[in-house]
N, C-alpha and C. Protein backbone atom coordinates (compact mmCIF):
# COMPACT_ATOMS: atom_id res chain seq x y z
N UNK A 1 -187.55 53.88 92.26
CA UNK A 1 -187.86 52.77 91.37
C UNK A 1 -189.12 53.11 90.59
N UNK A 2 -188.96 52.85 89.48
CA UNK A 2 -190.39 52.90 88.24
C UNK A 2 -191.40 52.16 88.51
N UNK A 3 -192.88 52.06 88.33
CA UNK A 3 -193.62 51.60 88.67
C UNK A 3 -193.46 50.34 87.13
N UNK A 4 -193.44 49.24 87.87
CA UNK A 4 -193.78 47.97 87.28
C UNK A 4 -192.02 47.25 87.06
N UNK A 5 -190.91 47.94 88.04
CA UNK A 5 -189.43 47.60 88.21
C UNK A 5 -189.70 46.24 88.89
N UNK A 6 -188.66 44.81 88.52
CA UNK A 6 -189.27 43.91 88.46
C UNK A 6 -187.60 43.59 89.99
N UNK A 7 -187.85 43.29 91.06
CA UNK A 7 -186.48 42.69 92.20
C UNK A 7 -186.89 41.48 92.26
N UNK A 8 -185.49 41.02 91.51
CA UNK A 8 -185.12 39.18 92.00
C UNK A 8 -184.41 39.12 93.17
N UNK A 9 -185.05 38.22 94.31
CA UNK A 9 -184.59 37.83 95.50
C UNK A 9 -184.68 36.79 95.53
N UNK A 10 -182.66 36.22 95.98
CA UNK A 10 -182.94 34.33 95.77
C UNK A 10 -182.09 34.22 97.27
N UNK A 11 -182.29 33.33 97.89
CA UNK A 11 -181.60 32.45 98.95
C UNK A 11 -180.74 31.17 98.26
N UNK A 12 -179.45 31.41 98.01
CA UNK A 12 -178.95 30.15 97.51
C UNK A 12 -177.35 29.48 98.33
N UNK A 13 -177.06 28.52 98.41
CA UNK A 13 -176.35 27.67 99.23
C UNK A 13 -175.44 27.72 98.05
N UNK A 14 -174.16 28.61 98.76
CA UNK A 14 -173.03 28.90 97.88
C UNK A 14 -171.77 28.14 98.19
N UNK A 15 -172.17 26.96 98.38
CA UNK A 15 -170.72 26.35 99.35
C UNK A 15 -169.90 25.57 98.39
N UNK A 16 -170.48 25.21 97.37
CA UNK A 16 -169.48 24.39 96.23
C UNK A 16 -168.83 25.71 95.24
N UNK A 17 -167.65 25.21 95.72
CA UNK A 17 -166.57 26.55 94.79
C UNK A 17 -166.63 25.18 93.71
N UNK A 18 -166.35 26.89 92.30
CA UNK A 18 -166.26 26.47 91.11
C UNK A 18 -167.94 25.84 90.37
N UNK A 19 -169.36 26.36 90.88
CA UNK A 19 -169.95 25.60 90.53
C UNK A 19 -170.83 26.72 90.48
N UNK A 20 -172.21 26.73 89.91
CA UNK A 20 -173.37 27.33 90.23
C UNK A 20 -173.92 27.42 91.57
N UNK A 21 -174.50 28.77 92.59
CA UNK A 21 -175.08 28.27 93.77
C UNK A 21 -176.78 27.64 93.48
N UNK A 22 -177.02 26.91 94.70
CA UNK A 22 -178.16 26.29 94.09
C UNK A 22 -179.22 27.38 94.70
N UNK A 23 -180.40 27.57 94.05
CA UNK A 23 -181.80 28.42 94.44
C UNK A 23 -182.38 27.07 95.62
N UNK A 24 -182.69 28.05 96.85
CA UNK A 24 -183.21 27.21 97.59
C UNK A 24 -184.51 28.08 98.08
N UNK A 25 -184.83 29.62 97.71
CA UNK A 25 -185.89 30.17 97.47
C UNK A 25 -185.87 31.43 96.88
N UNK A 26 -186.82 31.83 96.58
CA UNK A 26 -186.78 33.18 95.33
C UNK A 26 -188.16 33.75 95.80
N UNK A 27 -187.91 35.53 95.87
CA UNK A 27 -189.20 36.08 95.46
C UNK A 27 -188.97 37.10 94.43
N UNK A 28 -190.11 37.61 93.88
CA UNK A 28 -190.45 38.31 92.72
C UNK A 28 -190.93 39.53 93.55
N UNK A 29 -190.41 40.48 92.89
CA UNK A 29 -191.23 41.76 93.53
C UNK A 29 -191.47 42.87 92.67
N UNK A 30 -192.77 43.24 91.84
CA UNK A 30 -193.20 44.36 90.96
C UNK A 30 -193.26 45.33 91.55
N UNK A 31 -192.71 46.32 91.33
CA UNK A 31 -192.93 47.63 92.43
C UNK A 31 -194.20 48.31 91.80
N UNK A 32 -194.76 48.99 92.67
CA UNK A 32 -196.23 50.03 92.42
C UNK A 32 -195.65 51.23 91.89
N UNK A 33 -193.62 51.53 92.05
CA UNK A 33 -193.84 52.57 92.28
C UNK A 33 -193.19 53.31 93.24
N UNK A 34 -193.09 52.40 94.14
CA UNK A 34 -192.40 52.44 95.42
C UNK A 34 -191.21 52.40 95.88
N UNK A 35 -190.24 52.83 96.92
CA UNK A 35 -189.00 53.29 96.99
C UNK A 35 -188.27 52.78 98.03
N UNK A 36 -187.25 52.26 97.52
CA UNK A 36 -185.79 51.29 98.44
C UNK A 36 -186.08 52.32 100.05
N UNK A 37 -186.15 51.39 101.02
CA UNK A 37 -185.48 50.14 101.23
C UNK A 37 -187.64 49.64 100.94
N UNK A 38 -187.18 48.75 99.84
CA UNK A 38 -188.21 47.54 99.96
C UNK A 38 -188.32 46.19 100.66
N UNK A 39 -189.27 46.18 101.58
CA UNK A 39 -188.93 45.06 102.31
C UNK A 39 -189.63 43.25 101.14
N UNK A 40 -188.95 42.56 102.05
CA UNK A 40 -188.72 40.97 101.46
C UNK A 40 -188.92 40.11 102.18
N UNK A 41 -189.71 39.02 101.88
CA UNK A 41 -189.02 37.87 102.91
C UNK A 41 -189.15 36.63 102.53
N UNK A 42 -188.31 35.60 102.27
CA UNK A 42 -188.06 34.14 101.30
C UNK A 42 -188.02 33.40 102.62
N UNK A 43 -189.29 32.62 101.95
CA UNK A 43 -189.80 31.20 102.53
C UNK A 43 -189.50 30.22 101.94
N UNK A 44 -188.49 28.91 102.85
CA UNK A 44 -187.88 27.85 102.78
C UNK A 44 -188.21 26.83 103.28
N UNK A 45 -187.55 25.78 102.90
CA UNK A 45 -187.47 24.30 103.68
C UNK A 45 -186.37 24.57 104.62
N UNK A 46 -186.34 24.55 106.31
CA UNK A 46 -185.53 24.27 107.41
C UNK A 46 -184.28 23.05 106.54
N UNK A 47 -185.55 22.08 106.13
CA UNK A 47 -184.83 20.77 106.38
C UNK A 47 -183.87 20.30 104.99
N UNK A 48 -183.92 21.93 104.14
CA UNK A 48 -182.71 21.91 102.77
C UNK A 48 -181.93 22.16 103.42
N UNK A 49 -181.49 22.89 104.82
CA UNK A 49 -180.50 23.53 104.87
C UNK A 49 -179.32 22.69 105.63
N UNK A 50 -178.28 22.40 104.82
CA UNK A 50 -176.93 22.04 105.93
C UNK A 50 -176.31 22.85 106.41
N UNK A 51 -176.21 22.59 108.17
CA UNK A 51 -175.40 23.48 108.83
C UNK A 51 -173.82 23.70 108.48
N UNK A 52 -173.32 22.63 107.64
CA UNK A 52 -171.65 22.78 107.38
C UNK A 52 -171.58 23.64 106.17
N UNK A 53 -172.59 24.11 105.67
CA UNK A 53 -172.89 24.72 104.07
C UNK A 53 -173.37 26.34 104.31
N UNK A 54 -172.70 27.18 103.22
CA UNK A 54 -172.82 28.25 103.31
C UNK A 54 -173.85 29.24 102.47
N UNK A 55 -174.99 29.62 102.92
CA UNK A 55 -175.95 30.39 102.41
C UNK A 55 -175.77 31.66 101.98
N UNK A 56 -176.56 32.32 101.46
CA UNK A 56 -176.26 33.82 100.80
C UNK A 56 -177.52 34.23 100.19
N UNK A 57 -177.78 35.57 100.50
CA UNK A 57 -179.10 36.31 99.63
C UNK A 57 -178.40 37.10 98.34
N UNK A 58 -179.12 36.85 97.29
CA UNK A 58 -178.48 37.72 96.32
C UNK A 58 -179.80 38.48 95.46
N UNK A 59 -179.48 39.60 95.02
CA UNK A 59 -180.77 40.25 94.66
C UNK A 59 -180.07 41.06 92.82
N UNK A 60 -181.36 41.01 92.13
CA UNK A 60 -180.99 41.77 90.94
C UNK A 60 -182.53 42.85 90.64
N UNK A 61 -182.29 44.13 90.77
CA UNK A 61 -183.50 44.57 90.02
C UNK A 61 -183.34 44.73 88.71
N UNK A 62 -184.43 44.83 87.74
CA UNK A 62 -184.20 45.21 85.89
C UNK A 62 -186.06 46.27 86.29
N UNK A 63 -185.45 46.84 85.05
CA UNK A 63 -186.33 47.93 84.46
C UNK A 63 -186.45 47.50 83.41
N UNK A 64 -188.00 47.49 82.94
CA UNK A 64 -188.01 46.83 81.23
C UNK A 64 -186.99 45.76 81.30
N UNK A 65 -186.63 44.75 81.75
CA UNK A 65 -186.25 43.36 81.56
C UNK A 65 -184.46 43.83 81.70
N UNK A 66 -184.20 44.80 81.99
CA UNK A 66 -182.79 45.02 81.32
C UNK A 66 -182.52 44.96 82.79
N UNK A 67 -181.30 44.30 83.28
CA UNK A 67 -180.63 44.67 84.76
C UNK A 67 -179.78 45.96 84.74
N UNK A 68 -180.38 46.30 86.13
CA UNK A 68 -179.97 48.02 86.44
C UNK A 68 -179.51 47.60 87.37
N UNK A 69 -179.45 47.28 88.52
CA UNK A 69 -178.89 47.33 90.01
C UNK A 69 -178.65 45.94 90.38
N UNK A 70 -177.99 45.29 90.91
CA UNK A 70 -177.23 43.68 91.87
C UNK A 70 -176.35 44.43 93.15
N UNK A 71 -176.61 43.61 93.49
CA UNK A 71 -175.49 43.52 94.87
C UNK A 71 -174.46 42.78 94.72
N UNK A 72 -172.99 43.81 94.77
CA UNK A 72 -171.87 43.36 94.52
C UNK A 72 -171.26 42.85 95.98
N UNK A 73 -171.29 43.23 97.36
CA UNK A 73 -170.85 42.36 98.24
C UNK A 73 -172.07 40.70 98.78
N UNK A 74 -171.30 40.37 99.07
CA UNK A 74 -171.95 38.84 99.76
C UNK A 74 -172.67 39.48 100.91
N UNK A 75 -174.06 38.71 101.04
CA UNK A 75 -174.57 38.53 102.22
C UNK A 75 -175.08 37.34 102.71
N UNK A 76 -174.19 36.98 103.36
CA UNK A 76 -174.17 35.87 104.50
C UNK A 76 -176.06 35.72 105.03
N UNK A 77 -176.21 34.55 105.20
CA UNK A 77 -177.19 34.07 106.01
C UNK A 77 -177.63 32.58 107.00
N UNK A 78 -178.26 32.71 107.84
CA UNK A 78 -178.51 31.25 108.44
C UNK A 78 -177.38 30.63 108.98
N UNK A 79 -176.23 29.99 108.29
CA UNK A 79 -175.75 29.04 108.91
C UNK A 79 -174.10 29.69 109.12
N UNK A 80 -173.64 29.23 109.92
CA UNK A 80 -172.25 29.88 110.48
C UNK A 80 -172.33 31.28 111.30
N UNK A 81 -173.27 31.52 112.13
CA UNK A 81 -173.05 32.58 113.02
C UNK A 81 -173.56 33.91 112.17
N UNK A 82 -174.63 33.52 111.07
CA UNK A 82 -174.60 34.08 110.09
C UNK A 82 -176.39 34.99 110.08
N UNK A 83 -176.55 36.12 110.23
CA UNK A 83 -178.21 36.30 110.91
C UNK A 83 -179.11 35.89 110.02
N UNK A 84 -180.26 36.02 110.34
CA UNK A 84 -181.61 35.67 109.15
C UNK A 84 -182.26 36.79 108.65
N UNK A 85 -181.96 37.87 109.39
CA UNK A 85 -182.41 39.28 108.85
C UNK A 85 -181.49 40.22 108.55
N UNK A 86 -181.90 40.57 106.94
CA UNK A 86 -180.37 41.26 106.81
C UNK A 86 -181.24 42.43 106.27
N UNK A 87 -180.23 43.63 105.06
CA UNK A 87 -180.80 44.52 104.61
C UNK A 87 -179.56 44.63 103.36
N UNK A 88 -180.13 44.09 102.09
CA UNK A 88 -178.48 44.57 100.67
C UNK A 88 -178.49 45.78 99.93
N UNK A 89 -177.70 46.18 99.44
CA UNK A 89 -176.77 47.11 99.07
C UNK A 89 -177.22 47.11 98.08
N UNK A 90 -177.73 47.53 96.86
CA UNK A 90 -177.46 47.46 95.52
C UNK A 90 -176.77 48.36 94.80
N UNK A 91 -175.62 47.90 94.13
CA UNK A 91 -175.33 49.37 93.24
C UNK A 91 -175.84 49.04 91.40
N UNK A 92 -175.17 50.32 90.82
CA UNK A 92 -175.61 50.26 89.34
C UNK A 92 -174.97 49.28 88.63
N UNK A 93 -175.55 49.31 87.53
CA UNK A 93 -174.70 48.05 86.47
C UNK A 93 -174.48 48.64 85.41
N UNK A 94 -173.47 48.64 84.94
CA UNK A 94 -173.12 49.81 83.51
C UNK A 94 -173.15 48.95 82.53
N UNK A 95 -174.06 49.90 81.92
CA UNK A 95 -173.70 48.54 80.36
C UNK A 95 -172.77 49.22 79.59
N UNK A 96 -172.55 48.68 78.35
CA UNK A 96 -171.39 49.14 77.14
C UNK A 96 -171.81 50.32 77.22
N UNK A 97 -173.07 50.73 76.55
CA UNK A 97 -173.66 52.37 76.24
C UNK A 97 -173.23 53.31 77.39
N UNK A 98 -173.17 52.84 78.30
CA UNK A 98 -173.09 53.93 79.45
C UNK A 98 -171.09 54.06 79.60
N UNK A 99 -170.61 53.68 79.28
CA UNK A 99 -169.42 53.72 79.59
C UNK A 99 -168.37 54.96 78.54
């Protein structure tokens, strides 16, 4: 990663199909510089969370504002047998130019 690569990390409650998930926490992370696996950790309200409702971490890094890397599988969290410490995947994102 380039020094000043900007990782969006959100915790959001993905349980309404057909809808937006909602942000229930987010961190920002500027890198120095520094190289995957970068650690994280999103601080919440206990008392947002419904146990019948399904959580998920989703992450995007950009370089110069442009997105380069997301995580294309789901990662489960918190509620449904689901852990609190995970570790995601990111792959590339192709834009038009690259194809």
């Amino acid at each position: 990663m380039p020094s000043g690569a900007k990782i969006e990390v959100q915790l959001v409650d993905v349980s309404r199909a057909d809808a937006p998930a909602i942000v229930l926490a987010e961190q920002n992370i500027i890198t120095d510089g520094q190289q995957v696996p970068i650690p994280f950790q999103l601080t919440y309200d206990p008392n947002q969370i419904n146990p019948r409702h399904s959580y998920a971490v989703q992450t995007r890094n950009l370089i110069n504002e442009q997105l380069r890397w997301i995580n294309t599988d789901r990662y489960s969290v918190i509620t449904n047998n689901s852990p609190t410490t995970i570790e995601i995947v990111v792959n590339p994102v192709t834009t038009n130019s690259e194809k």
